[in-house]
N, C-alpha and C. Protein backbone atom coordinates (compact mmCIF):
# COMPACT_ATOMS: atom_id res chain seq x y z
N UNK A 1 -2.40 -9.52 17.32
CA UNK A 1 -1.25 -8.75 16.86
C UNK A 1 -1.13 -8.89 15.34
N UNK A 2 -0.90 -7.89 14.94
CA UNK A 2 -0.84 -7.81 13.51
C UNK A 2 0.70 -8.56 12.72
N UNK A 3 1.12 -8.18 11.68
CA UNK A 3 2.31 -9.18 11.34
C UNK A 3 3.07 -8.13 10.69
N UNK A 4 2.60 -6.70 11.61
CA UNK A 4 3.75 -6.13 10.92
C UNK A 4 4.06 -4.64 12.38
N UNK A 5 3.70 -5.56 13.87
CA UNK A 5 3.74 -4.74 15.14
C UNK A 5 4.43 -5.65 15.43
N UNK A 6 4.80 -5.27 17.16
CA UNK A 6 5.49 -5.95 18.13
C UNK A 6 5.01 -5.42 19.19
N UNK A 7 4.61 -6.27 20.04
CA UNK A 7 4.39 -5.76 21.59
C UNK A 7 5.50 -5.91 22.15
N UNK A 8 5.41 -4.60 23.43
CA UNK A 8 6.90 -4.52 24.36
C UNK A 8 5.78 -4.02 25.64
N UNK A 9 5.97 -4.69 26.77
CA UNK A 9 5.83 -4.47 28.00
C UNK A 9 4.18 -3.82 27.58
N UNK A 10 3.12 -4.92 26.77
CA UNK A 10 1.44 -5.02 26.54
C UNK A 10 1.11 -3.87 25.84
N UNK A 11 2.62 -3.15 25.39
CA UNK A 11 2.01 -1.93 24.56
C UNK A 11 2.53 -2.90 23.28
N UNK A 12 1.19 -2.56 21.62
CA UNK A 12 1.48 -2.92 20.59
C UNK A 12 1.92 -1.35 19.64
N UNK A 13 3.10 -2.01 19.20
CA UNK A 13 3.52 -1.01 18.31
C UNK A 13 3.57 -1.37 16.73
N UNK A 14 2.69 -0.14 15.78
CA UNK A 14 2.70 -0.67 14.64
C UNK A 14 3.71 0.17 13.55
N UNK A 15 4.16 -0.97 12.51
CA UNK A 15 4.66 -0.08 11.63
C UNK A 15 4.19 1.13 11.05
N UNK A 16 4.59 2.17 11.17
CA UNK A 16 4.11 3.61 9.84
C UNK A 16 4.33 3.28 8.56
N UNK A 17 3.05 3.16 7.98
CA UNK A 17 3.89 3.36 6.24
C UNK A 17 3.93 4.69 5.50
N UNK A 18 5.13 4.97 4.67
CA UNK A 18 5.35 5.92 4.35
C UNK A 18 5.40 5.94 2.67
N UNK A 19 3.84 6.05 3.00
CA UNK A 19 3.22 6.63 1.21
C UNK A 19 3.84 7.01 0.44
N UNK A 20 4.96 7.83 0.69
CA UNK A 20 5.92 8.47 -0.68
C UNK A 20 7.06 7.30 -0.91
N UNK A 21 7.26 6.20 -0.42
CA UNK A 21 8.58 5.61 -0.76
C UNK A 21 7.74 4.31 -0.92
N UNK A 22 6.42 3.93 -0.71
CA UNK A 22 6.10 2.24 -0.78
C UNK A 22 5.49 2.42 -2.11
N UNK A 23 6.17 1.07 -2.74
CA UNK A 23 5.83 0.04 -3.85
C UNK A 23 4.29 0.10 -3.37
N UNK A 24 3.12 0.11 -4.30
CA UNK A 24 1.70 -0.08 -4.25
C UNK A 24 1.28 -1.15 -5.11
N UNK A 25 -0.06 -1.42 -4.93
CA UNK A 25 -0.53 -2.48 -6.02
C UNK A 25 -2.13 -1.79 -6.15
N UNK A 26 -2.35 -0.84 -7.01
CA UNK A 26 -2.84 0.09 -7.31
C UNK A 26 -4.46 -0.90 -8.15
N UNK A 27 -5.37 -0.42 -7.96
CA UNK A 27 -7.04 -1.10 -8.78
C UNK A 27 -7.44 0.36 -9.16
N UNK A 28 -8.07 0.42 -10.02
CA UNK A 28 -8.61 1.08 -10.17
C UNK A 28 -9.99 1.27 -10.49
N UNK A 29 -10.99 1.64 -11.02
CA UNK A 29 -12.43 1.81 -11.33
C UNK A 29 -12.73 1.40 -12.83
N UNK A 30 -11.33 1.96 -13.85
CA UNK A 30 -11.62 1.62 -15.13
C UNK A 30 -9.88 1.48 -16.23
N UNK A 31 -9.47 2.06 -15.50
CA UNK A 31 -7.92 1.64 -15.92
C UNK A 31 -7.33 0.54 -16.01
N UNK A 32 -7.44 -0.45 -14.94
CA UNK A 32 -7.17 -1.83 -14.48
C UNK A 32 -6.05 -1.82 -13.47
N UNK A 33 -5.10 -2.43 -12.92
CA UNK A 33 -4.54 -2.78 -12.07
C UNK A 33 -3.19 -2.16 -12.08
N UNK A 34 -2.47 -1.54 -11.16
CA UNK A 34 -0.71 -1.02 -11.43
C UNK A 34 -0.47 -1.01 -10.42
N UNK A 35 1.11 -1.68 -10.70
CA UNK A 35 2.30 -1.34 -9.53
C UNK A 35 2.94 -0.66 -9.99
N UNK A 36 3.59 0.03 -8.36
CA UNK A 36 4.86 1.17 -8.63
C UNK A 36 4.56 1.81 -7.25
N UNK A 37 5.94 2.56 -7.51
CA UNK A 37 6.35 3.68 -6.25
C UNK A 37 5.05 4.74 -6.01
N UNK A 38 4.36 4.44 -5.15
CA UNK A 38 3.02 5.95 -4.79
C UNK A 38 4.01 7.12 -4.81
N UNK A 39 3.75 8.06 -5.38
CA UNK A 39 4.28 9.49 -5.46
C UNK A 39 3.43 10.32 -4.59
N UNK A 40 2.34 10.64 -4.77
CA UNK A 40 0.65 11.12 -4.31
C UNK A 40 -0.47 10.66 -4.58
N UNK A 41 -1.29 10.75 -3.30
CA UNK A 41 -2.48 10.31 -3.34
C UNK A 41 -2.95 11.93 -2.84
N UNK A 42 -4.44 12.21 -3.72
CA UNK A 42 -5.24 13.40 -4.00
C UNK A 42 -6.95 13.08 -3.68
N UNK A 43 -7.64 12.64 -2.81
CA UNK A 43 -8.86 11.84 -3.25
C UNK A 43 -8.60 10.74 -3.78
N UNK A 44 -9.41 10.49 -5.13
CA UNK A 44 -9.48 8.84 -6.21
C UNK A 44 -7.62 9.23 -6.91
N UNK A 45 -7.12 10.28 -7.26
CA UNK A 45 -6.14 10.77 -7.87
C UNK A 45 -4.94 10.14 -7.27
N UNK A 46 -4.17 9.27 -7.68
CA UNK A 46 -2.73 8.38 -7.38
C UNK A 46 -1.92 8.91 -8.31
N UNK A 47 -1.07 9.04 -8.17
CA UNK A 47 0.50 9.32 -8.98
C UNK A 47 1.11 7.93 -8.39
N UNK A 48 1.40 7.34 -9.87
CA UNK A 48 2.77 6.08 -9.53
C UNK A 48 4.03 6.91 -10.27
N UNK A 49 5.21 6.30 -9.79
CA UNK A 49 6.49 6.46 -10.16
C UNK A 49 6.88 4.80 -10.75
N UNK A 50 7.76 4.98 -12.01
CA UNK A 50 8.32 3.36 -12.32
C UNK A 50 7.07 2.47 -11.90
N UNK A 51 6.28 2.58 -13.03
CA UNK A 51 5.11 2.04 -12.58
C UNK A 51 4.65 0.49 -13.83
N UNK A 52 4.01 -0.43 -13.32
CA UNK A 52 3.62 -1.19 -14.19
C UNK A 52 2.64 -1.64 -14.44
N UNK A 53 2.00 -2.26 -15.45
CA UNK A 53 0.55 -2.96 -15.50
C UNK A 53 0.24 -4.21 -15.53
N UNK A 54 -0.24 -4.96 -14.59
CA UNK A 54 -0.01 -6.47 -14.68
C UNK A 54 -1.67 -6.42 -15.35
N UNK A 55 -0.99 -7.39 -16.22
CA UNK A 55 -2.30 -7.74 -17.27
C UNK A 55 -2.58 -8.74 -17.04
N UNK A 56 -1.83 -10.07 -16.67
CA UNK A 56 -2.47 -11.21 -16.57
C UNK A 56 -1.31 -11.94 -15.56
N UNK A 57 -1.68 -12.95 -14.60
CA UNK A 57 -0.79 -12.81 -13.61
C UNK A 57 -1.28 -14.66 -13.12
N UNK A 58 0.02 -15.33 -12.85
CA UNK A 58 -0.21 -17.19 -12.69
C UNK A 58 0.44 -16.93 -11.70
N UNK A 59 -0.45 -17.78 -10.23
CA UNK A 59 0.25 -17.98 -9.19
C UNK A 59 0.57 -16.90 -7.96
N UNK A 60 -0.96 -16.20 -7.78
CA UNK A 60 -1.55 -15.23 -7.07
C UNK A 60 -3.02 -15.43 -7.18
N UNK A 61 -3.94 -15.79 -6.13
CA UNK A 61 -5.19 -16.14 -6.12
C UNK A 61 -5.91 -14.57 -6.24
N UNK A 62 -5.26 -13.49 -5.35
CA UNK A 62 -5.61 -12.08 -5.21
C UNK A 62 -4.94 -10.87 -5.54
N UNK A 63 -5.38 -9.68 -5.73
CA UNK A 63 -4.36 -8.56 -5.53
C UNK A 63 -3.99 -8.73 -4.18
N UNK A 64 -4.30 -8.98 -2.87
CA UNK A 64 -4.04 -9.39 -1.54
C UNK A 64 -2.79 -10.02 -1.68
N UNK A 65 -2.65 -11.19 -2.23
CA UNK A 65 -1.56 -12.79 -2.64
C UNK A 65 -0.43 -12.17 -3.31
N UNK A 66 -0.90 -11.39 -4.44
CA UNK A 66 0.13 -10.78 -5.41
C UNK A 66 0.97 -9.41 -4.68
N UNK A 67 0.26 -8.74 -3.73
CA UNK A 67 1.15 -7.49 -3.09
C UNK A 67 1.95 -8.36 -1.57
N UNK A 68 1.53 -9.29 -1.51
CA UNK A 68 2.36 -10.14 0.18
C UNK A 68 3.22 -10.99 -0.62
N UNK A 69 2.79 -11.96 -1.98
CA UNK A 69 3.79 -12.97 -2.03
C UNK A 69 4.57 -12.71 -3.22
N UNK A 70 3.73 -12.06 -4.19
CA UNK A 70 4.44 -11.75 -5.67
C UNK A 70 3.70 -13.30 -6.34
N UNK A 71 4.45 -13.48 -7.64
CA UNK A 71 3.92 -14.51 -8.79
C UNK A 71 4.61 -15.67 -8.29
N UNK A 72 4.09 -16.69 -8.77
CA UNK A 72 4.79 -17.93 -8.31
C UNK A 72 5.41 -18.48 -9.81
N UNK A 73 5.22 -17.60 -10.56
CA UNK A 73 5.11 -18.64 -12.66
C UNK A 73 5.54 -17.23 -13.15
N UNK A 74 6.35 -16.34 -12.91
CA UNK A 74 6.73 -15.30 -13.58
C UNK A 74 6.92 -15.39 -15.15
N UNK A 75 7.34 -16.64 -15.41
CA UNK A 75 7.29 -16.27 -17.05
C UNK A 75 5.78 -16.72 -17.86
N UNK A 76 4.82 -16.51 -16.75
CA UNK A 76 3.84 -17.23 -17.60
C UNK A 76 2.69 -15.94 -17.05
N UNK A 77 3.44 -14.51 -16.81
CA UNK A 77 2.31 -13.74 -16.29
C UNK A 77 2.86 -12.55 -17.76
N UNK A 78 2.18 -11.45 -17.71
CA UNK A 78 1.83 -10.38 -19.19
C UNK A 78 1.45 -9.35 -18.18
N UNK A 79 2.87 -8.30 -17.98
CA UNK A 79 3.12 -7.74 -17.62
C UNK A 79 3.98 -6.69 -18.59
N UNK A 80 3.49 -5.27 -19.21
CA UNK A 80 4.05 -4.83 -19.96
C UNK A 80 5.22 -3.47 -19.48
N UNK A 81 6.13 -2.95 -20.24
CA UNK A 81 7.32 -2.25 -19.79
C UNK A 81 6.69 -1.20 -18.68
N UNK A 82 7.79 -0.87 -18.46
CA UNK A 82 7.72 -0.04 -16.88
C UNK A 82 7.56 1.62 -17.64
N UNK A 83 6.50 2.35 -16.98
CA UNK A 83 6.37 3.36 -17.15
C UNK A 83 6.98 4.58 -16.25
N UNK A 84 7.76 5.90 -16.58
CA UNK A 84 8.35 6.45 -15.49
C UNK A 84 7.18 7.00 -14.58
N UNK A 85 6.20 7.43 -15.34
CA UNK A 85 5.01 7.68 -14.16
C UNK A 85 3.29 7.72 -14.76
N UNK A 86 3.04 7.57 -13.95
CA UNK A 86 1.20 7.28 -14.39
C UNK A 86 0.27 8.38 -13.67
N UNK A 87 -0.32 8.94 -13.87
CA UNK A 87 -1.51 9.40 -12.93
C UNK A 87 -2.72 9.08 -13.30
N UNK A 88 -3.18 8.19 -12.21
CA UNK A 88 -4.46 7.13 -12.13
C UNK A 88 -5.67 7.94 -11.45
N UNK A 89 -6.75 8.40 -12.38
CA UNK A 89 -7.81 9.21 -11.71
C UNK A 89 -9.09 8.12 -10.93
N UNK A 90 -8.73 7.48 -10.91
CA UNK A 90 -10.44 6.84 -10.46
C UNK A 90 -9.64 5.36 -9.31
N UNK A 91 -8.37 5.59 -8.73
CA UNK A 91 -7.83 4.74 -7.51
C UNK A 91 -9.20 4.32 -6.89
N UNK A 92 -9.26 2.96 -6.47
CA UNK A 92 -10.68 2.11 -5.48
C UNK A 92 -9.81 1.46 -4.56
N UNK A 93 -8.68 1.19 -4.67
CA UNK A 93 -8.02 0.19 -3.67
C UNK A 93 -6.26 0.21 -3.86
N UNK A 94 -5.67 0.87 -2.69
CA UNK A 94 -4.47 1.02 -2.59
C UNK A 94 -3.98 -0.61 -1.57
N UNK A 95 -3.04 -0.72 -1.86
CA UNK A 95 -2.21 -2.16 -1.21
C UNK A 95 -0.61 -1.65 -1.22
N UNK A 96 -0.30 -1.37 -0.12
CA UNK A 96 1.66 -1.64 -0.14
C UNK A 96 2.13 -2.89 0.45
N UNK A 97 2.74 -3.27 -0.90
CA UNK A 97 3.56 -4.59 -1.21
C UNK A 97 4.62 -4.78 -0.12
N UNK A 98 5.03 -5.98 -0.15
CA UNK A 98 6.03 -6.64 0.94
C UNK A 98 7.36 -6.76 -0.23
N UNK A 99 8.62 -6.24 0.29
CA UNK A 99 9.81 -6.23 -0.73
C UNK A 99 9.44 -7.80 -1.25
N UNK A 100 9.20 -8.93 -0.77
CA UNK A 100 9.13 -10.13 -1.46
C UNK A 100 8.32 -10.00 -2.87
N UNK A 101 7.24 -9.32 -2.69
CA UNK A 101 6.40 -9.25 -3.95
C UNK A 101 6.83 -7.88 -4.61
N UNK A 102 7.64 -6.86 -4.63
CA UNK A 102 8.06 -5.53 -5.22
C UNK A 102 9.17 -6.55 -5.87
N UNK A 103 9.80 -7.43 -5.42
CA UNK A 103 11.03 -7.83 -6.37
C UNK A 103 10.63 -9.13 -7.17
N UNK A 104 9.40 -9.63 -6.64
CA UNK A 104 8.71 -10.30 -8.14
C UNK A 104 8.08 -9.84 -8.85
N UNK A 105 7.26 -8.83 -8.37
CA UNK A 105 6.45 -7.98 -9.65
C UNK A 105 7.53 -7.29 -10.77
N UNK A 106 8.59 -6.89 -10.00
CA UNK A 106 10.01 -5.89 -11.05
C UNK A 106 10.64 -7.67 -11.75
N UNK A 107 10.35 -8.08 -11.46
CA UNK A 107 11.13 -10.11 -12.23
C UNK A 107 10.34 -9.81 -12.75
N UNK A 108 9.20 -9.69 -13.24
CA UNK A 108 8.63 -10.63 -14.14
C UNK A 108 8.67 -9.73 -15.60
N UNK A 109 9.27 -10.96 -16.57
CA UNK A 109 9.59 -10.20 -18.10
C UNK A 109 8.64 -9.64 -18.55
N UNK A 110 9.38 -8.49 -19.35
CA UNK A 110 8.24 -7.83 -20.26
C UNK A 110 7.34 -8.13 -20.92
N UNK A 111 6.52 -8.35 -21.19
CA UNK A 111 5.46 -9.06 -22.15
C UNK A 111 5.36 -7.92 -23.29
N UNK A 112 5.17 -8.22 -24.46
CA UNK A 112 5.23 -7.50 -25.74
C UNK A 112 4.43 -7.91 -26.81
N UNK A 113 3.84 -8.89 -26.27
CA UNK A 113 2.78 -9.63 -27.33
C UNK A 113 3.02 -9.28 -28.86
């Protein structure tokens, strides 16, 4: 059983996710890494909404770790301001985040180097 079904009477039922409203943790091919609200997916073509770029990130072994648990050292990750939207041409790996890690990735301060 997965950790996001429930079985009732040996039937397993799984959650739907619904692409237009989930927080993502976006890779890309040559852009580098973003979170934010998926707007559309087109092929490789992603649209984020309120989107961000984690540049450097303490206390997440994976993008896997970082979209389930969020940062464990938020002021020690370089993460720059929130963009209202992005369109990412070359998407390799979509991930929707667990609210635990959507409300640490939105914690963690701006970085401004």
């Amino acid at each position: 059983m997965s950790n996001c079904s429930v079985i009732i009477n040996g039937v397993e039922y799984v959650k739907r996710v619904d692409i237009e409203k989930d927080y993502v943790i976006v890779r890309t091919y040559s852009a580098g890494v973003h979170a934010g609200n998926l707007s559309s997916k087109n092929g490789k073509e992603v649209v984020l909404k309120n989107a961000r770029r984690p540049w450097y990130w303490k206390g997440a072994a994976s993008l896997s770790r970082l979209a389930t648990d969020g940062v464990l050292y938020p002021d020690q990750c370089k993460f720059p301001c929130e963009v209202s939207e992005i369109i990412l041409t070359e998407a390799i790996e979509i991930i929707v985040c667990t609210k635990k890690a959507m409300d640490s990735i939105k914690g963690v301060p701006v970085w401004t180097a």
